[in-house]
C-alpha atoms as a PDB file:
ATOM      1  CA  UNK A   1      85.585 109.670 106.064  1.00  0.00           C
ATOM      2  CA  UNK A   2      87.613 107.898 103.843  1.00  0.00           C
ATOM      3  CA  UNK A   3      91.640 108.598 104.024  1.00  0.00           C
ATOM      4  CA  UNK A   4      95.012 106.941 103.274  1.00  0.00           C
ATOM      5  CA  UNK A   5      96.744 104.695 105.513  1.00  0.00           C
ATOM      6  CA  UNK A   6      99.790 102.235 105.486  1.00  0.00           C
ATOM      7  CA  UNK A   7     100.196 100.125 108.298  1.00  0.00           C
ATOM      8  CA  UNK A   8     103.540  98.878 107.497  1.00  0.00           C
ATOM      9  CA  UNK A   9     106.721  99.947 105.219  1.00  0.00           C
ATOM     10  CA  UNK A  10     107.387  98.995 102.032  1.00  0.00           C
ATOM     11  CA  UNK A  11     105.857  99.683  98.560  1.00  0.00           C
ATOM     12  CA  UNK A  12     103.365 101.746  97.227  1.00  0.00           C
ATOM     13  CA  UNK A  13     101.028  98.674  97.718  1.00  0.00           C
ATOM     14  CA  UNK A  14     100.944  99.402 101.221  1.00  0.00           C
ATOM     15  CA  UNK A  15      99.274 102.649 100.868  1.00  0.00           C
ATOM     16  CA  UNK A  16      95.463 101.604 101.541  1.00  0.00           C
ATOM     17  CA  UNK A  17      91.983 103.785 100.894  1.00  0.00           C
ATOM     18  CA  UNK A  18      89.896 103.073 103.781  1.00  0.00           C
ATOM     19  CA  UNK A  19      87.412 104.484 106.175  1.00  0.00           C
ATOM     20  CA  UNK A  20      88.605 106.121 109.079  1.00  0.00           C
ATOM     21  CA  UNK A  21      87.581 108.253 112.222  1.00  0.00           C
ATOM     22  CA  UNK A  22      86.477 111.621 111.629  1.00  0.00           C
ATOM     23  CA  UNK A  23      89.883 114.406 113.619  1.00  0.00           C
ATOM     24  CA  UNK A  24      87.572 116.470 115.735  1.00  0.00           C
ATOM     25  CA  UNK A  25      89.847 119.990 115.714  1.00  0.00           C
ATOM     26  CA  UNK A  26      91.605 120.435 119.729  1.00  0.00           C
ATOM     27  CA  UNK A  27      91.988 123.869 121.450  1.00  0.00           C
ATOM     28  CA  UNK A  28      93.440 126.379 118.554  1.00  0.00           C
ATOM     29  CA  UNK A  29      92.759 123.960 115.736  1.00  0.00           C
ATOM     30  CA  UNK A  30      90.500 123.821 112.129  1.00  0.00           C
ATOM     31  CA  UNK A  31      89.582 121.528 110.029  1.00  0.00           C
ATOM     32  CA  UNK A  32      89.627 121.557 106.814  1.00  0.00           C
ATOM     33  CA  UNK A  33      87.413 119.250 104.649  1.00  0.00           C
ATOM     34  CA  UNK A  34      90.090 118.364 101.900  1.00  0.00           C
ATOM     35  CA  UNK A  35      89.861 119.745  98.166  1.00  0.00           C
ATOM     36  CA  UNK A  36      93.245 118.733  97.063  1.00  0.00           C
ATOM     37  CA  UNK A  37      96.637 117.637  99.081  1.00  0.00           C
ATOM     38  CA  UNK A  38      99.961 117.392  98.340  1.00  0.00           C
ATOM     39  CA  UNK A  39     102.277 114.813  97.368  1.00  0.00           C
ATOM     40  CA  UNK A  40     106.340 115.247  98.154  1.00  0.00           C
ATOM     41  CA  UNK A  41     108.752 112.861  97.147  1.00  0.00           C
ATOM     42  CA  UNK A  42     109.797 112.660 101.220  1.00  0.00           C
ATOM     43  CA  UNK A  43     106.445 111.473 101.801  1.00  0.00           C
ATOM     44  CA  UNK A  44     107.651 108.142  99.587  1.00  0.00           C
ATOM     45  CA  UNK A  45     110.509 108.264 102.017  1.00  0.00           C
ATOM     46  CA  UNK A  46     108.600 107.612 105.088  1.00  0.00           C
ATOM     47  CA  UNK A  47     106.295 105.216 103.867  1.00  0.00           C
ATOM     48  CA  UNK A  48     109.108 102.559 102.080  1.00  0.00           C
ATOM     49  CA  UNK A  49     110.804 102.765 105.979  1.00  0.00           C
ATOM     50  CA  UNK A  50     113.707 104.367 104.641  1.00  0.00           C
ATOM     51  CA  UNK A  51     113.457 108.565 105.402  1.00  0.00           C
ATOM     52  CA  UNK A  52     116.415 110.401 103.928  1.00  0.00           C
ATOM     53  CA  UNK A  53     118.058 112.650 106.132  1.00  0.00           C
ATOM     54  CA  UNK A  54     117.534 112.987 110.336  1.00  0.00           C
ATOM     55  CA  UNK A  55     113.628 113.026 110.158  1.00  0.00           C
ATOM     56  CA  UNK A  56     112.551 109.428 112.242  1.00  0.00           C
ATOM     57  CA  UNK A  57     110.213 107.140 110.770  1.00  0.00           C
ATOM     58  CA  UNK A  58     107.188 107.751 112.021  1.00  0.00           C
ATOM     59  CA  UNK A  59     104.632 105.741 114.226  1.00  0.00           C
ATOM     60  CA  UNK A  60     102.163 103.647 112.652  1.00  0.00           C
ATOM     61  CA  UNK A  61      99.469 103.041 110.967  1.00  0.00           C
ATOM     62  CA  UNK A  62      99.862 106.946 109.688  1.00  0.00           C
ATOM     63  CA  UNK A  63      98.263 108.894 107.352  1.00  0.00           C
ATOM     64  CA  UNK A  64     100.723 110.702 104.845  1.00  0.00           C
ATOM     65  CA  UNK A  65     100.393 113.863 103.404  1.00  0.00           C
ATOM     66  CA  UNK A  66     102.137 117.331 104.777  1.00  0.00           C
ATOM     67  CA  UNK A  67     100.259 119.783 102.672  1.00  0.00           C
ATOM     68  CA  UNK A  68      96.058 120.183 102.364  1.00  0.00           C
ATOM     69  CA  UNK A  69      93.989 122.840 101.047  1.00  0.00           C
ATOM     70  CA  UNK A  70      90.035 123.225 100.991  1.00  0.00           C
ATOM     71  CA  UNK A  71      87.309 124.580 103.039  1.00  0.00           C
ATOM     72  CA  UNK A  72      87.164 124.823 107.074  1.00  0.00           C
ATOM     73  CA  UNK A  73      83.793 122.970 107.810  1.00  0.00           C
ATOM     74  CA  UNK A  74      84.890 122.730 111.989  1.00  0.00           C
ATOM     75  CA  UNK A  75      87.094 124.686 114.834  1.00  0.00           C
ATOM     76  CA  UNK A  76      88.024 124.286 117.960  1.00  0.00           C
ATOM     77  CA  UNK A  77      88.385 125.724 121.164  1.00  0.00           C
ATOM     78  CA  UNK A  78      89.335 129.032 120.936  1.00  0.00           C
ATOM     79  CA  UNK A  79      89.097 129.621 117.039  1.00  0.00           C
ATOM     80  CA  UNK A  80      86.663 132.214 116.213  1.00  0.00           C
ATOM     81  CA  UNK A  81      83.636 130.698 113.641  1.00  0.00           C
ATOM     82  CA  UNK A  82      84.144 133.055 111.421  1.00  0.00           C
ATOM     83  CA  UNK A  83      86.939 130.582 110.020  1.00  0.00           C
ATOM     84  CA  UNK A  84      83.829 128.172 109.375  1.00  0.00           C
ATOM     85  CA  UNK A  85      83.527 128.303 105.302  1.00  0.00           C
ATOM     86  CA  UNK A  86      86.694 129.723 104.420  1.00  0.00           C
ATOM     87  CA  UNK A  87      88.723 128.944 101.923  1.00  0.00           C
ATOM     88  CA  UNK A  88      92.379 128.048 103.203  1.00  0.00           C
ATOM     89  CA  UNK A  89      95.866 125.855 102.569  1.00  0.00           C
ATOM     90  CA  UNK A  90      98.116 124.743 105.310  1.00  0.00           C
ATOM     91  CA  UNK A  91     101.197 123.016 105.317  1.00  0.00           C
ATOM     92  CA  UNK A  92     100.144 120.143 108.076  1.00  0.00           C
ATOM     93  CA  UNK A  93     104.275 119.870 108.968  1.00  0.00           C
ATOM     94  CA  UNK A  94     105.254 116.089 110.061  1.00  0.00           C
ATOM     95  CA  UNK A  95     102.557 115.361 111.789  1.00  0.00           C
ATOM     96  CA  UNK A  96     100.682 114.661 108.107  1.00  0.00           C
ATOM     97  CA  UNK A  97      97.695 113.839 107.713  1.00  0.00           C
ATOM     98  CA  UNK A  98      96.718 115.276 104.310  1.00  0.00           C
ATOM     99  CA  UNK A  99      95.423 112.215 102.062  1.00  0.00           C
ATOM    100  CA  UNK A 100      92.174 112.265 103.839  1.00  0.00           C
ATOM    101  CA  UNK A 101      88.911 113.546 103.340  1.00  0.00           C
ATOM    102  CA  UNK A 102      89.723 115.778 106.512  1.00  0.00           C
ATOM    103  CA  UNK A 103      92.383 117.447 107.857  1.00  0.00           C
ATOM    104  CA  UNK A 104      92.979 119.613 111.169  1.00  0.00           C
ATOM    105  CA  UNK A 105      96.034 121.972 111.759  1.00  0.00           C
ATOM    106  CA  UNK A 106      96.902 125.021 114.215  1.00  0.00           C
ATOM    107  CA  UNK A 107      95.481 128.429 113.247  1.00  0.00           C
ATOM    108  CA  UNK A 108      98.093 129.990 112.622  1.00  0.00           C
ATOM    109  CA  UNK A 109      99.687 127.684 110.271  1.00  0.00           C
ATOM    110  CA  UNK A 110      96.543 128.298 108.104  1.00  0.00           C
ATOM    111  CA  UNK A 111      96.719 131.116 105.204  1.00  0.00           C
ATOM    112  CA  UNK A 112      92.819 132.198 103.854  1.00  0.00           C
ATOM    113  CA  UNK A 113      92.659 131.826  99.799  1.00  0.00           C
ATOM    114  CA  UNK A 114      91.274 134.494  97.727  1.00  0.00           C
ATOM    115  CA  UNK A 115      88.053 132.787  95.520  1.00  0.00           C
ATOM    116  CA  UNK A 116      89.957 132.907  92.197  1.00  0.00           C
ATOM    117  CA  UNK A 117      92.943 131.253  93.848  1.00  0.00           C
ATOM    118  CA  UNK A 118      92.377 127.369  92.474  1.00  0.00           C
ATOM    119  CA  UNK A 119      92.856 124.652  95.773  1.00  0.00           C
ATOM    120  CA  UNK A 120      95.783 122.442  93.337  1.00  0.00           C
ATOM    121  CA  UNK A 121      97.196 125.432  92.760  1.00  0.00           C
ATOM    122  CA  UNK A 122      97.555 125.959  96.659  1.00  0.00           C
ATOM    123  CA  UNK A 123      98.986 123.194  97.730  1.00  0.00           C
ATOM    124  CA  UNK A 124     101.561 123.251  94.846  1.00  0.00           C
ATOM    125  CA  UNK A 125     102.792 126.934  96.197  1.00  0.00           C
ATOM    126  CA  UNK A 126     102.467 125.998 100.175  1.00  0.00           C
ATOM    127  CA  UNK A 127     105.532 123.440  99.636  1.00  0.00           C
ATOM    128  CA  UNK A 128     106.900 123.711  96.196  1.00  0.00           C
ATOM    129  CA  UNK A 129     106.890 127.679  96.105  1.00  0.00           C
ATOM    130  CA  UNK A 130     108.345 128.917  99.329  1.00  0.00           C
ATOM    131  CA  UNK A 131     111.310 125.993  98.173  1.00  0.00           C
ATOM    132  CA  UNK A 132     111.583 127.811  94.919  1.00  0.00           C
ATOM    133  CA  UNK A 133     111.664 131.739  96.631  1.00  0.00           C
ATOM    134  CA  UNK A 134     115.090 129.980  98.470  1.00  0.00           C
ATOM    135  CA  UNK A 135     116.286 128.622  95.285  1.00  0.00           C
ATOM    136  CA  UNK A 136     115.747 132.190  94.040  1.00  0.00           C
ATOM    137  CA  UNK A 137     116.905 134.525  97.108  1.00  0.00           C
ATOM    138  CA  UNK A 138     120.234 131.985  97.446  1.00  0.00           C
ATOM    139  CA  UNK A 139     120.819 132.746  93.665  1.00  0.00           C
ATOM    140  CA  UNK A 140     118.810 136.054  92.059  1.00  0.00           C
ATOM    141  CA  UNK A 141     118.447 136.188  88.522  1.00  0.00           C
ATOM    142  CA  UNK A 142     119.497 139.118  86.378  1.00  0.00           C
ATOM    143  CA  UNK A 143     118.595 139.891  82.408  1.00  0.00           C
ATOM    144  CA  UNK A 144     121.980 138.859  81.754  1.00  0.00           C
ATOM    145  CA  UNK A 145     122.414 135.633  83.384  1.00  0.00           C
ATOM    146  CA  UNK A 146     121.852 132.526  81.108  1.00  0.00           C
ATOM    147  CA  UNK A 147     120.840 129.754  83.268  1.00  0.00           C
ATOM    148  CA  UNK A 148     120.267 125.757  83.574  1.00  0.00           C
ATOM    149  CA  UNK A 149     117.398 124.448  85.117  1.00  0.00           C
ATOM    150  CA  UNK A 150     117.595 120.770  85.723  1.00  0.00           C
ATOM    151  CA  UNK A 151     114.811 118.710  86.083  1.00  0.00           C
ATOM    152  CA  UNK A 152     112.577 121.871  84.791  1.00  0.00           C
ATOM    153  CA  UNK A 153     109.417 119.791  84.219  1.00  0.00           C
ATOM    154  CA  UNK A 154     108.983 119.072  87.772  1.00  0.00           C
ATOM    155  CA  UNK A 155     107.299 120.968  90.732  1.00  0.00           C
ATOM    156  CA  UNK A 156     110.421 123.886  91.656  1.00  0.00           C
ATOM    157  CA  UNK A 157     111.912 123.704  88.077  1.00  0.00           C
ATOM    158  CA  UNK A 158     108.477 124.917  86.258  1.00  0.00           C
ATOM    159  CA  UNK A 159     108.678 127.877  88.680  1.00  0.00           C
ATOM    160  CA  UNK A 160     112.306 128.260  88.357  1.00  0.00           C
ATOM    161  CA  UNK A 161     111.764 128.831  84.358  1.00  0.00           C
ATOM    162  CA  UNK A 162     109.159 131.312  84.882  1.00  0.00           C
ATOM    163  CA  UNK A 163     111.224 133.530  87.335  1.00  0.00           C
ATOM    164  CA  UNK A 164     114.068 133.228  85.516  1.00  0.00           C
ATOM    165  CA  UNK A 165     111.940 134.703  82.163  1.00  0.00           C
ATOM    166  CA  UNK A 166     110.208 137.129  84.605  1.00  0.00           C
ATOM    167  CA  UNK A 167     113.442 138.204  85.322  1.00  0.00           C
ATOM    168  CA  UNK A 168     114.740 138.385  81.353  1.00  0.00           C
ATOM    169  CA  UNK A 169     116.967 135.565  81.624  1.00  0.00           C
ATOM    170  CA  UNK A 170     118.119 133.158  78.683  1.00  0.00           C
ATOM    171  CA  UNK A 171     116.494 130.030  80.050  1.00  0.00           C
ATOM    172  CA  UNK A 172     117.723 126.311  79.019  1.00  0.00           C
ATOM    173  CA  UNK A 173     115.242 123.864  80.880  1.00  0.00           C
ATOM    174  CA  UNK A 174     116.313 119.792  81.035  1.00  0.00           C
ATOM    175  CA  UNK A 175     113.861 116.863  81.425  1.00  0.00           C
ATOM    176  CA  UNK A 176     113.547 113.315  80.589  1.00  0.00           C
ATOM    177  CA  UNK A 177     111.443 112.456  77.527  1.00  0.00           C
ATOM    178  CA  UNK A 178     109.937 114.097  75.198  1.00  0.00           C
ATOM    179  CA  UNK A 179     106.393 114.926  76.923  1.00  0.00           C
ATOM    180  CA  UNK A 180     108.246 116.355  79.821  1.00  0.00           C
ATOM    181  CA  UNK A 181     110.720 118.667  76.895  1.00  0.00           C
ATOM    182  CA  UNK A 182     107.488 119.939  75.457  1.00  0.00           C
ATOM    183  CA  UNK A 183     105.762 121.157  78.487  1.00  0.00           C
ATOM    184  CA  UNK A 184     109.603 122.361  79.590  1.00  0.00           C
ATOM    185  CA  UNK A 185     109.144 124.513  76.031  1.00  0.00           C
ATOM    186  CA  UNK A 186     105.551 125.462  76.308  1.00  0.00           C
ATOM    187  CA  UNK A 187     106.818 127.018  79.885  1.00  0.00           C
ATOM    188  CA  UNK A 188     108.679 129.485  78.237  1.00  0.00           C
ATOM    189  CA  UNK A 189     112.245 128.278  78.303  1.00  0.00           C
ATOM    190  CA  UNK A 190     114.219 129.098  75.559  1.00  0.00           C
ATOM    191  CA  UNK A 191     115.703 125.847  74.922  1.00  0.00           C
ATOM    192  CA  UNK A 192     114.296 122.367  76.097  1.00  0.00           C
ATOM    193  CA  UNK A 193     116.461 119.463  75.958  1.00  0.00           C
ATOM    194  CA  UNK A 194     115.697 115.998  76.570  1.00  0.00           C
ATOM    195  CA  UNK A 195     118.771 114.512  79.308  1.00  0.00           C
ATOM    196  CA  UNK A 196     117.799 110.767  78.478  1.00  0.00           C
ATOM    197  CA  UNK A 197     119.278 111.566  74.799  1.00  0.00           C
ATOM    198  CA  UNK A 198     122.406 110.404  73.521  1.00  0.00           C
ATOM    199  CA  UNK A 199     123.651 113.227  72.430  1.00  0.00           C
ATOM    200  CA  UNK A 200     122.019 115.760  74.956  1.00  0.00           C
ATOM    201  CA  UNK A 201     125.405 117.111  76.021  1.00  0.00           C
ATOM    202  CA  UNK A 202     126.460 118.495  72.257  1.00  0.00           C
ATOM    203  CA  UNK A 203     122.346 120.030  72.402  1.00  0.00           C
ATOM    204  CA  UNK A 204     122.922 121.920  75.330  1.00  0.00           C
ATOM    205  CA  UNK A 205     126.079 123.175  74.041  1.00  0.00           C
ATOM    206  CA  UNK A 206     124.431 124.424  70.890  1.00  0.00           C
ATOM    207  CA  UNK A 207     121.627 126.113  73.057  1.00  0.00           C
ATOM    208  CA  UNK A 208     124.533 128.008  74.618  1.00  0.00           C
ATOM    209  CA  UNK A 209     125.369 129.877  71.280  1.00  0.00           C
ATOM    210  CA  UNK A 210     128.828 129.975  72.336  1.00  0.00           C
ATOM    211  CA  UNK A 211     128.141 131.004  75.527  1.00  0.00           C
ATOM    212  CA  UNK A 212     128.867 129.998  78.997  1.00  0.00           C
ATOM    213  CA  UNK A 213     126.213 129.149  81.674  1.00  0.00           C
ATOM    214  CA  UNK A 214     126.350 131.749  84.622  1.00  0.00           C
ATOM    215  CA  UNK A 215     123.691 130.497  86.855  1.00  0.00           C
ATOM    216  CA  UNK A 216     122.443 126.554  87.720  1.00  0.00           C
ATOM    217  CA  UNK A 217     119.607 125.361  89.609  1.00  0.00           C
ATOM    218  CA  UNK A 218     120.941 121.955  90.739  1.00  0.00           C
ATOM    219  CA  UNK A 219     118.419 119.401  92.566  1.00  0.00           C
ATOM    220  CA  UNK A 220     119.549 116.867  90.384  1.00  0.00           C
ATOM    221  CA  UNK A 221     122.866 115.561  90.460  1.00  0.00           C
ATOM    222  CA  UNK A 222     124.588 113.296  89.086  1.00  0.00           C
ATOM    223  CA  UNK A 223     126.027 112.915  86.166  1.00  0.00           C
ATOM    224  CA  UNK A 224     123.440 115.436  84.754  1.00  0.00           C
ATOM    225  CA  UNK A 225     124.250 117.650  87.362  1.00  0.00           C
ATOM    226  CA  UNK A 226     128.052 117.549  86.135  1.00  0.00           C
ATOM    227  CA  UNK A 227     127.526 117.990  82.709  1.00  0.00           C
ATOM    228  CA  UNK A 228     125.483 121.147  83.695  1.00  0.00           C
ATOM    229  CA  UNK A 229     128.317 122.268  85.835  1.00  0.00           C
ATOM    230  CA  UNK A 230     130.743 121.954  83.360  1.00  0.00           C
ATOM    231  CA  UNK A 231     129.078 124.857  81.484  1.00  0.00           C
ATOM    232  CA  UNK A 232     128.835 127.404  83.901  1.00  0.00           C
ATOM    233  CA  UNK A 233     131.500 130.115  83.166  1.00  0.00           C
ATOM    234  CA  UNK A 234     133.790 131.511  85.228  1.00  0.00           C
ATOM    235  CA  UNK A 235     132.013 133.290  88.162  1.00  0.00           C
ATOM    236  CA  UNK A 236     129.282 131.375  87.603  1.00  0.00           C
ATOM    237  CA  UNK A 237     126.899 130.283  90.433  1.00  0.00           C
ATOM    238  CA  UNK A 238     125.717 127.025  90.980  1.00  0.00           C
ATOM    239  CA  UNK A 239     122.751 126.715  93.431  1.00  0.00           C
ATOM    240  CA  UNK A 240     121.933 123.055  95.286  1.00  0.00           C
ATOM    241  CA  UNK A 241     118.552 121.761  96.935  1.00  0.00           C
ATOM    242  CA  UNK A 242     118.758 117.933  96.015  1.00  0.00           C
ATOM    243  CA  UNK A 243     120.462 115.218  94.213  1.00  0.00           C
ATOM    244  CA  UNK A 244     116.883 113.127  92.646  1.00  0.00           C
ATOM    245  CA  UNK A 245     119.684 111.187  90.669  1.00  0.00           C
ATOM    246  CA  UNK A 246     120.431 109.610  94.048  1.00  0.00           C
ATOM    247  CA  UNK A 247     123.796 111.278  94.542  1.00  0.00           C
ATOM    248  CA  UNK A 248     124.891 115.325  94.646  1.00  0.00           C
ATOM    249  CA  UNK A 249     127.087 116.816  91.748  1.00  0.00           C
ATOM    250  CA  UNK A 250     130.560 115.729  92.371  1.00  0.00           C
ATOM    251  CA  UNK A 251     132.941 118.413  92.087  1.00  0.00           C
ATOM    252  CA  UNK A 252     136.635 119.400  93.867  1.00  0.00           C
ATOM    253  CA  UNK A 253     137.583 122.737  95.164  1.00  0.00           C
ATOM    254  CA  UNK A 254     139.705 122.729  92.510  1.00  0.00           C
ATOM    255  CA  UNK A 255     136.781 122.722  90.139  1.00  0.00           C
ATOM    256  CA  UNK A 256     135.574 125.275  91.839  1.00  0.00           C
ATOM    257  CA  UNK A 257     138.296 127.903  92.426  1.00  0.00           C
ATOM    258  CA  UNK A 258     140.483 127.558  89.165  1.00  0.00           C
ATOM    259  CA  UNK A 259     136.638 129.184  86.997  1.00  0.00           C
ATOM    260  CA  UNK A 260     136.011 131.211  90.552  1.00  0.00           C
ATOM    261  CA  UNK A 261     132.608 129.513  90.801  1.00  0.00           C
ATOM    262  CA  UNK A 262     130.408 130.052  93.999  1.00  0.00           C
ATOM    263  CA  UNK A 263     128.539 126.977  94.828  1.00  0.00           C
ATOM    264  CA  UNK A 264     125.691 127.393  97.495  1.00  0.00           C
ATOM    265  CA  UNK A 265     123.019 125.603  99.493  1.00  0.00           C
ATOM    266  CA  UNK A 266     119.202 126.331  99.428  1.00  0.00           C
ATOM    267  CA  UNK A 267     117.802 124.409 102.395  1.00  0.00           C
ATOM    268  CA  UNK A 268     118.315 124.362 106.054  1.00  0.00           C
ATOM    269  CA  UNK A 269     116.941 126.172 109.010  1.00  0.00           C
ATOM    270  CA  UNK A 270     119.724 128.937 108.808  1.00  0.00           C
ATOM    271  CA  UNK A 271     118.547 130.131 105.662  1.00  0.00           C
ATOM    272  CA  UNK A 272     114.760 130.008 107.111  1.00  0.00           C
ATOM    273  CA  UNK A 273     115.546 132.257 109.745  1.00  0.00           C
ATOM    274  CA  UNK A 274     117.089 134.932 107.246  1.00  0.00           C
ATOM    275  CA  UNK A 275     114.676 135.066 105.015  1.00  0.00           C
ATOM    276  CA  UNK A 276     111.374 135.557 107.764  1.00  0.00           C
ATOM    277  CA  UNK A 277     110.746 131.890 108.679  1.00  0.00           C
ATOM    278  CA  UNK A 278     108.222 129.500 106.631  1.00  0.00           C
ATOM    279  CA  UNK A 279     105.386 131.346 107.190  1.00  0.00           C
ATOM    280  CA  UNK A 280     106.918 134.604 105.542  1.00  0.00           C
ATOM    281  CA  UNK A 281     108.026 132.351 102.797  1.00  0.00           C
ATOM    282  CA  UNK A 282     104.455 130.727 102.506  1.00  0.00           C
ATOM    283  CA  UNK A 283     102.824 134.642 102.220  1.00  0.00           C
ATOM    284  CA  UNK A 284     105.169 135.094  99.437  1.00  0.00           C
ATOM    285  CA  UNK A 285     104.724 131.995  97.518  1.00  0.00           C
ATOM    286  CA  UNK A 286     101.019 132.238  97.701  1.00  0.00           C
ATOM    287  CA  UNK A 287     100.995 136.038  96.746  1.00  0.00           C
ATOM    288  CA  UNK A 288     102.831 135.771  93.682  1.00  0.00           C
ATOM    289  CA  UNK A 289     100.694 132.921  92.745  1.00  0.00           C
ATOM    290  CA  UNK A 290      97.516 135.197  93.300  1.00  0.00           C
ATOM    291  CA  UNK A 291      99.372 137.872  91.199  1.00  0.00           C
ATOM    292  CA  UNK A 292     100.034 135.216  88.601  1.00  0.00           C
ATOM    293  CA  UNK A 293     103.692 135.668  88.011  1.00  0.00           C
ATOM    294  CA  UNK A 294     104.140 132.358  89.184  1.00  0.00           C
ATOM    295  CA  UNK A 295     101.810 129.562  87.609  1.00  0.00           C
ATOM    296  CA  UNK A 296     102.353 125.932  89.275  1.00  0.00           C
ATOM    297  CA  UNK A 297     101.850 122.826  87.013  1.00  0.00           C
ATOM    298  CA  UNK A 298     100.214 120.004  88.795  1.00  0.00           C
ATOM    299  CA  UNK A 299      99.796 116.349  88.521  1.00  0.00           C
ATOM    300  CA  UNK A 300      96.480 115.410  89.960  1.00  0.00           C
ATOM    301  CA  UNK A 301      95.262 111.759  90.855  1.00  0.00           C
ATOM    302  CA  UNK A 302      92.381 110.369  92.751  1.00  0.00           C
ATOM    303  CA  UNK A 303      92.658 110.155  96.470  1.00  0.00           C
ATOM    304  CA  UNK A 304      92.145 106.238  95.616  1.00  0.00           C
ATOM    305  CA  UNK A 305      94.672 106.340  93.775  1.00  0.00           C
ATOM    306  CA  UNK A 306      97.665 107.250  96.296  1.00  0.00           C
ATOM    307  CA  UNK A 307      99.853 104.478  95.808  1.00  0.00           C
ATOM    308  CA  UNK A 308      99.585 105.136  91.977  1.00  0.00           C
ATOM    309  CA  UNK A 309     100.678 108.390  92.831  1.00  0.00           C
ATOM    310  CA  UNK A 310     103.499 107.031  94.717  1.00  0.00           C
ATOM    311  CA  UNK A 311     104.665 104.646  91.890  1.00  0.00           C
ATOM    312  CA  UNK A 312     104.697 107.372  89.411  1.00  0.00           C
ATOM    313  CA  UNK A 313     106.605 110.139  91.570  1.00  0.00           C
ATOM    314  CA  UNK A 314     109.261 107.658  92.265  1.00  0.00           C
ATOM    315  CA  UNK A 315     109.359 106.827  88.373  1.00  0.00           C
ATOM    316  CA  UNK A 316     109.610 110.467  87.202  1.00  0.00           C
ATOM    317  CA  UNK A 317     106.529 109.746  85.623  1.00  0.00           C
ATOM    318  CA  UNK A 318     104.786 113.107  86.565  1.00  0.00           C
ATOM    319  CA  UNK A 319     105.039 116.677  85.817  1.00  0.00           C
ATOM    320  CA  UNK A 320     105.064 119.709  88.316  1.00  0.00           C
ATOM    321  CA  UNK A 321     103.847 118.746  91.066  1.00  0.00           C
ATOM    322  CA  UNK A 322     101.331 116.018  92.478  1.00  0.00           C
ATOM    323  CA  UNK A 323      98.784 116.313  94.160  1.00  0.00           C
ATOM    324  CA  UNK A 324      95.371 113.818  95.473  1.00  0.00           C
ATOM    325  CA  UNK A 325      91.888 115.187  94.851  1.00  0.00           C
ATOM    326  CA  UNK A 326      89.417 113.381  97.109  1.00  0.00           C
END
């Protein structure tokens, strides 16, 4: 089969298309012969040799790739073949795997897809989903709440739009350019702005109609995550899972006590465990994509075409979120 592999760190150059050895499925194990799989930004981590945060680098040559969706054509030991020809996602956790032809992964890490439920689609709610149902159970949305959404053309701010309308919201979406402001607009938020604009501070405050922000979905940073925080009212709610800008929101307790803010964390094993584990999270995710109130935008490229992938995520060339079709 053909897969991705880098043999050393560094650039997206290193990511190579070659033929590799067929994973025959061990004891409790599927495999899944790959439809689409998922790109995250940590996966661009790994391979440069520089992973953010406590994960180790891993051993190599590797094959990337920690989400995969498509149909079980093998099983293992123990695995009933009644699995053989179903459709089905998994989230492959860090021991990758997923820009390959073939993928295996533990049963019970494996959710069945219904037939109208589209493979992209999949992998885009496996990851980017059950990280958006934190975002939203760390900060609800009411009718009343007018929110920011940074970065609202990626994977987690498309679906943070759509709640937030779902929900009856007054939705101002920011992205950079104006390809990315027009898909942000054609998402259904009620104001797009474009943050790479000179004047993008004085738009946003006219999208406010003299109001103030109560509710912002931060995974940005930066100085665009100030500004944004600068326009949430007092008792407004501020909601962090990322700094992309390369550095988190800056802001004093003073900030945040003198307009009674509440600013809050959406990651981390603690908040797992309350709301049901991954797993629970993953059921959700992919149910309300089946129900369609939550409709993922994705990014496809060729398998072949991984480090392209790569050069473009780390650009913030793409839209929602990106995935390799082999």
């Amino acid at each position: 089969m053909h897969a991705i592999r880098h043999h050393e760190f560094g650039g997206p150059e290193v990511l190579v298309y070659e033929e590799v050895p067929e994973p025959v499925p061990g004891p409790g194990q599927l495999r899944i012969a790959t439809r689409a799989a998922g790109v995250h930004l940590l996966d661009t981590t790994f391979r440069s040799g520089d992973p953010k945060g406590p994960y180790p680098l891993p051993d190599l040559p590797m094959i990337p790739g920690r989400e995969a969706a498509g149909v079980v054509d093998a099983v293992g030991e123990g695995v009933p073949d009644s699995w053989i020809g179903k459709r089905v996602v998994a989230h492959l956790g860090f021991a990758s795997g997923g820009y390959a032809e073939k993928a295996v992964r533990e049963v019970e890490h494996v959710h069945e897809l219904p037939d109208d439920v589209d493979f992209a689609a999949a992998v885009a709610m496996i990851g980017t989903g059950r990280t958006t149902l934190m975002a939203l159970a760390v900060g609800p949305v009411a009718a009343d709440d007018v929110v920011i959404v940074p970065a609202a053309a990626g994977g987690i701010g498309t679906l943070l739009v759509q709640a937030a309308k779902n929900a009856g919201a007054h939705v101002i979406g920011l992205a950079g350019g104006p390809e990315k402001v027009g898909q942000v607009a054609a998402n259904g938020a009620d104001a797009a702005i474009d943050y790479q604009a000179a004047d993008w501070t004085a738009v946003l405050d006219r999208a406010l109609e003299g109001r103030q922000a109560t509710l912002l979905f931060d995974s940005v940073g930066g100085e665009t995550g100030r500004a944004a925080f600068d326009r949430l009212g007092p008792g407004g709610r501020m909601i962090v899972f990322g700094w992309s800008a390369g550095k988190p929101t800056e802001a004093t307790v003073e900030d945040i006590v003198d307009r009674g803010l509440t600013v809050s964390g959406a990651l981390g094993p603690h908040l797992l465990a309350k709301l049901g584990g991954l797993r629970t999270l993953e059921e959700r995710s992919l149910a309300e994509l089946a129900a369609g109130n939550l409709r993922p935008a994705v990014h496809a490229f060729e398998l072949s075409e991984a480090a392209e992938a790569h050069r473009a995520l780390e650009h913030r060339g793409t839209t929602g979120k990106v995935v390799l079709v082999p």
